[in-house]
Protein backbone atom coordinates (compact mmCIF):
# COMPACT_ATOMS: atom_id res chain seq x y z
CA UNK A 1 86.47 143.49 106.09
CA UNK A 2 83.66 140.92 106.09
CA UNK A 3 81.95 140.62 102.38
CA UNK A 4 79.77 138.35 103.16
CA UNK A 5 76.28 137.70 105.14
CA UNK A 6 77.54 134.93 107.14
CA UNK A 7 81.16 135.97 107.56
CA UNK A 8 83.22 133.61 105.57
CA UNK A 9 84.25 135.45 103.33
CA UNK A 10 86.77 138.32 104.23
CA UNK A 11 89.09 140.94 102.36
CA UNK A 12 91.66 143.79 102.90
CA UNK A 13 89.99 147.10 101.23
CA UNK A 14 91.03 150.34 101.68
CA UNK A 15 88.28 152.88 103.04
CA UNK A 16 88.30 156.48 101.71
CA UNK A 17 87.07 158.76 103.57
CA UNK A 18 88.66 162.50 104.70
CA UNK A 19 86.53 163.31 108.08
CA UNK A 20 85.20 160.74 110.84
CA UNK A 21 81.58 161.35 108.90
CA UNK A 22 82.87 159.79 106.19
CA UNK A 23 84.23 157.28 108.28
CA UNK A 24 81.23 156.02 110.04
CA UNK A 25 79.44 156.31 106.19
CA UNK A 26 81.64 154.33 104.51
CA UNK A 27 81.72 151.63 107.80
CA UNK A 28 77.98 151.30 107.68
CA UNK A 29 77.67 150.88 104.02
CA UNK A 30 80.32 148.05 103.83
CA UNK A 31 78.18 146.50 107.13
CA UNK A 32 74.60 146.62 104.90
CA UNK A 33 76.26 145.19 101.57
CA UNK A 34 77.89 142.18 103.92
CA UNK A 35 74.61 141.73 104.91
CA UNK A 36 72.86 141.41 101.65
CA UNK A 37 75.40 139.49 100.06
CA UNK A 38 73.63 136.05 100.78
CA UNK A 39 75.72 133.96 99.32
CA UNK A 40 77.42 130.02 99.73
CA UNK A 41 81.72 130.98 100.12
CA UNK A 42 83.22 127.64 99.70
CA UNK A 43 87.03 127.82 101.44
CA UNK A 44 88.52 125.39 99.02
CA UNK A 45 91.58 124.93 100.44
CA UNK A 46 90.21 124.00 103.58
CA UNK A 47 89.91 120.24 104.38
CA UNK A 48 87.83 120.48 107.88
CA UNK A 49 84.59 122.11 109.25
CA UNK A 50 85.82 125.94 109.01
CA UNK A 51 84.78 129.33 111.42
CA UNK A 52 81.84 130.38 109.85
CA UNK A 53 80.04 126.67 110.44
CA UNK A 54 80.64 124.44 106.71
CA UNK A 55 80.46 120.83 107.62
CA UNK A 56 83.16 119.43 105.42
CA UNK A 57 83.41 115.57 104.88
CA UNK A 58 86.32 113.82 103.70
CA UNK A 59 86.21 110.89 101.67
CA UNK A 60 89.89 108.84 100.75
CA UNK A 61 90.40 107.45 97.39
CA UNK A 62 93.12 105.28 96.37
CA UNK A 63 94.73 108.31 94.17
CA UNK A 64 92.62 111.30 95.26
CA UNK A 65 90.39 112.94 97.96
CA UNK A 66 86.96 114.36 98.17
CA UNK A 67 86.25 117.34 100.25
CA UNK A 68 82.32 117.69 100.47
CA UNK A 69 81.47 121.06 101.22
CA UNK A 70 77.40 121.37 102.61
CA UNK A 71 75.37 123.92 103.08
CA UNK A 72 71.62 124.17 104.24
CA UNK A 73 70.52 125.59 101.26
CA UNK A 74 71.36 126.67 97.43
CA UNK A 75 72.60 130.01 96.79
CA UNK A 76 75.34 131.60 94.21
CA UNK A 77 78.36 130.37 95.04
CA UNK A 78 82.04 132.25 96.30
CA UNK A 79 85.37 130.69 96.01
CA UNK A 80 88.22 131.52 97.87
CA UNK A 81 91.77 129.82 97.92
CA UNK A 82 94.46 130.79 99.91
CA UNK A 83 92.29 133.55 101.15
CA UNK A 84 91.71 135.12 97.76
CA UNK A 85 88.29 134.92 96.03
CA UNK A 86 89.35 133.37 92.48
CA UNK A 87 87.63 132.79 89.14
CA UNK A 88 86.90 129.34 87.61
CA UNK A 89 87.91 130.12 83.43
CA UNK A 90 85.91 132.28 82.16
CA UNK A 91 82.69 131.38 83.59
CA UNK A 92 80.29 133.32 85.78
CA UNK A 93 79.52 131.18 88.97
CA UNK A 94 76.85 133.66 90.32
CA UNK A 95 74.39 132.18 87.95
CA UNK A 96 75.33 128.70 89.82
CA UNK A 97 74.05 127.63 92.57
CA UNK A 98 74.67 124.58 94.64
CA UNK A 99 73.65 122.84 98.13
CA UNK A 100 76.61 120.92 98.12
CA UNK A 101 79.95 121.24 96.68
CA UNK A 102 82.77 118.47 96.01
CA UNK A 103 86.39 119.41 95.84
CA UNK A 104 88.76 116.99 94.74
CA UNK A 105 92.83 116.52 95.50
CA UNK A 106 95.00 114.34 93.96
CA UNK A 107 97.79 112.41 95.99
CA UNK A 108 100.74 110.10 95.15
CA UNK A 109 104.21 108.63 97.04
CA UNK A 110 102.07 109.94 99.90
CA UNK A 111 101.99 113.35 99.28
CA UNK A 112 98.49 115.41 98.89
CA UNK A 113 98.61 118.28 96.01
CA UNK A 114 98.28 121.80 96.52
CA UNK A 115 95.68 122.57 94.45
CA UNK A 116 92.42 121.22 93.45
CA UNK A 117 91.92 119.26 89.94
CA UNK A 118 87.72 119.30 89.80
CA UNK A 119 84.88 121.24 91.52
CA UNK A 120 81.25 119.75 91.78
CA UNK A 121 78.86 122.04 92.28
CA UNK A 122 75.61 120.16 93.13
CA UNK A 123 72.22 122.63 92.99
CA UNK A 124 70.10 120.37 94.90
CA UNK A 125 72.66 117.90 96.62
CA UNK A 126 70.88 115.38 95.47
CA UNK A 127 73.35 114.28 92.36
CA UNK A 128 70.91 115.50 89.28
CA UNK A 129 72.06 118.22 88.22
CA UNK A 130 75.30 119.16 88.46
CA UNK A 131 78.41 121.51 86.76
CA UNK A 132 81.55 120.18 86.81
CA UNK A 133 84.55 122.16 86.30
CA UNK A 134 88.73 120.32 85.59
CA UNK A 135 91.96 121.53 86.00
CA UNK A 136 94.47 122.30 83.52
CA UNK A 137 98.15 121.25 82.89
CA UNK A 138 99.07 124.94 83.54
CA UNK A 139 96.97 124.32 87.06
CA UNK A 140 95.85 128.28 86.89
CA UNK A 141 91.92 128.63 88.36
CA UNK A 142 91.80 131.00 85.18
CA UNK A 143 92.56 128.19 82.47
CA UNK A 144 90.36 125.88 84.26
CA UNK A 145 87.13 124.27 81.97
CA UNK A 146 83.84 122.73 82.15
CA UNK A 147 82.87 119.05 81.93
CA UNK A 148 80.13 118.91 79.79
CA UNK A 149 80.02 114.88 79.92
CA UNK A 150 78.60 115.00 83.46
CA UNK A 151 77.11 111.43 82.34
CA UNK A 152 80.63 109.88 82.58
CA UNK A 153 82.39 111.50 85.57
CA UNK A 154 81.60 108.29 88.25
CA UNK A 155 83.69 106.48 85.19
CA UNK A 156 86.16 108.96 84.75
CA UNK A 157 86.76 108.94 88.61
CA UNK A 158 87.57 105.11 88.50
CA UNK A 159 89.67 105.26 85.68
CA UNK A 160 91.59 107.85 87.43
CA UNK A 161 91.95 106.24 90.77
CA UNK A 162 92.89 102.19 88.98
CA UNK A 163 95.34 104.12 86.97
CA UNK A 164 96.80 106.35 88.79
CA UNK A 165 98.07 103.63 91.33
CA UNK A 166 101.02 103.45 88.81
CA UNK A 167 102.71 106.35 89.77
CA UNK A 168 103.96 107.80 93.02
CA UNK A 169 105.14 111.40 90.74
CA UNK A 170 102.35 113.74 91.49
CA UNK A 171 103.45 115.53 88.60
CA UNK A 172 102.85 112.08 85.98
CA UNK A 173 99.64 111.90 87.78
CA UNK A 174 98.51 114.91 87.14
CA UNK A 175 99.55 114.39 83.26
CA UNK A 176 96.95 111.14 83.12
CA UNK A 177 94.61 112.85 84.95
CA UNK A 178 94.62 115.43 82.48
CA UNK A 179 94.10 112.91 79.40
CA UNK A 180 91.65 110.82 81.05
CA UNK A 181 89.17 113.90 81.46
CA UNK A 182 89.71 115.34 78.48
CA UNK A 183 89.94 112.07 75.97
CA UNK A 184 87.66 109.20 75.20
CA UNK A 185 91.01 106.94 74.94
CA UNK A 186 90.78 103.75 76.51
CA UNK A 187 94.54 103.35 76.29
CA UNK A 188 95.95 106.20 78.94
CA UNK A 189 98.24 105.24 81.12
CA UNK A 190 101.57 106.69 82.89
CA UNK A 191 104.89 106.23 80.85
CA UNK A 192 107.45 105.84 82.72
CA UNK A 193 110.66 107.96 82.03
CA UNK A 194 113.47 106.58 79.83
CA UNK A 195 115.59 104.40 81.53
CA UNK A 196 119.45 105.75 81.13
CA UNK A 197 121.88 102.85 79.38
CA UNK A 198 124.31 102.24 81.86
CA UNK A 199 127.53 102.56 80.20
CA UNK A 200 130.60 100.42 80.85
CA UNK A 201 134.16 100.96 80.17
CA UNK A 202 135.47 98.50 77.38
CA UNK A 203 137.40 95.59 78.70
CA UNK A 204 141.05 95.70 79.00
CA UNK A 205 142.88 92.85 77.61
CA UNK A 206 146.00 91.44 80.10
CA UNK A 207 148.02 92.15 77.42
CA UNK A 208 147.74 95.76 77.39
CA UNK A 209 147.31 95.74 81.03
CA UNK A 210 151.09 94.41 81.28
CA UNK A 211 152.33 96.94 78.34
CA UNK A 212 150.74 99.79 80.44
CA UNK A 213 152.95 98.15 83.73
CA UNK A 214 155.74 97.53 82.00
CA UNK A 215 155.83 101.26 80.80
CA UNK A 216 154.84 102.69 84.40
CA UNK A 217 158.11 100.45 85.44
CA UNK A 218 160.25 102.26 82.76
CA UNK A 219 158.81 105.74 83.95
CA UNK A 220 159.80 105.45 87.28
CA UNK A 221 163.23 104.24 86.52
């Protein structure tokens, strides 16, 4: 069923109704509330221009991707992933509006992640004022929180793509990513796992070499 004015966003419902009255009632009144809901539905997970018209842009970073989402004007905003409309934390998004919307993916060893680790939401598109919302180590849309130091995301952003060239494990990327948007410290970097000791049998002297012969000989007499 189409929820939206300009058919982007769509969901299964059930209609109840008992009689073909009811039908064409409860048909018509889902038709007028598509219509009014005027709203920007931003397809996350989508990473080209999309049916309903969005003109997506994608720009490559060394250790992420941005996936500009624009629109022709700024209205309250939908989100849907994986054709489900989701919740960012706890926050209520239909007092945000944007023009343009930025939705970042991290990649390493040449592999793009399956989920999202930032959403800009831009109100006029024109960079000054913004609401900027981070991922999680849990990676639920629920968990997610706000970045209140919009000042410092173009730094954060090249912090995370210099530093994140020293991993190919999307899953150690994800870890700095993590620390460099939620800590001031200058420090982060990837660790790299323990390396495992090798371990070598002890050396065998000749001597006991020719006991242990000398009793295999005795053996097999």
């Amino acid at each position: 069923m189409r929820k939206d004015n300009d058919g982007c966003w769509w969901a299964q419902e059930k209609l109840k109704y008992k009689n073909y009255q009811e039908r064409v009632s409860a048909l018509t009144s889902a038709k007028e509330g598509a219509e009014k809901n005027t709203l920007n539905t931003v397809i996350i997970d989508k990473y080209t221009n999309y049916i309903c018209g969005r003109n997506v842009k994608t720009e490559e970073k060394d250790t992420f991707n941005i996936y500009t989402h624009q629109f022709e004007k700024s209205q309250s905003l939908n989100l849907i992933f994986e054709v489900q409309n989701i919740k960012i934390g706890s926050y209520d998004l239909s007092q945000v509006t944007a023009t343009k919307v930025e939705v970042y993916y991290l990649k390493a060893g040449g592999k793009n992640d399956d989920k999202p680790f930032l959403l800009v939401f831009d109100k006029d598109g024109d960079g000054k004022i913004k609401k900027v919302y981070h991922f999680q180590i849990t990676r639920v849309f629920k968990d997610w929180q706000e970045f209140t130091l919009v000042e410092k995301l173009d730094e954060k952003l090249q912090k995370i793509s210099d530093k994140g060239k020293c991993t190919k494990e999307l899953g150690l990327l994800r870890t700095l990513v993590y620390r460099i948007l939620t800590t001031d410290d200058d420090d982060v970097h990837v660790k790299p796992p323990d390396a495992t000791e090798e371990v070598r049998p002890a050396p065998t002297s000749s001597r006991s070499t020719a006991t242990r012969r000398n009793k295999l000989a005795v053996d097999y007499r």
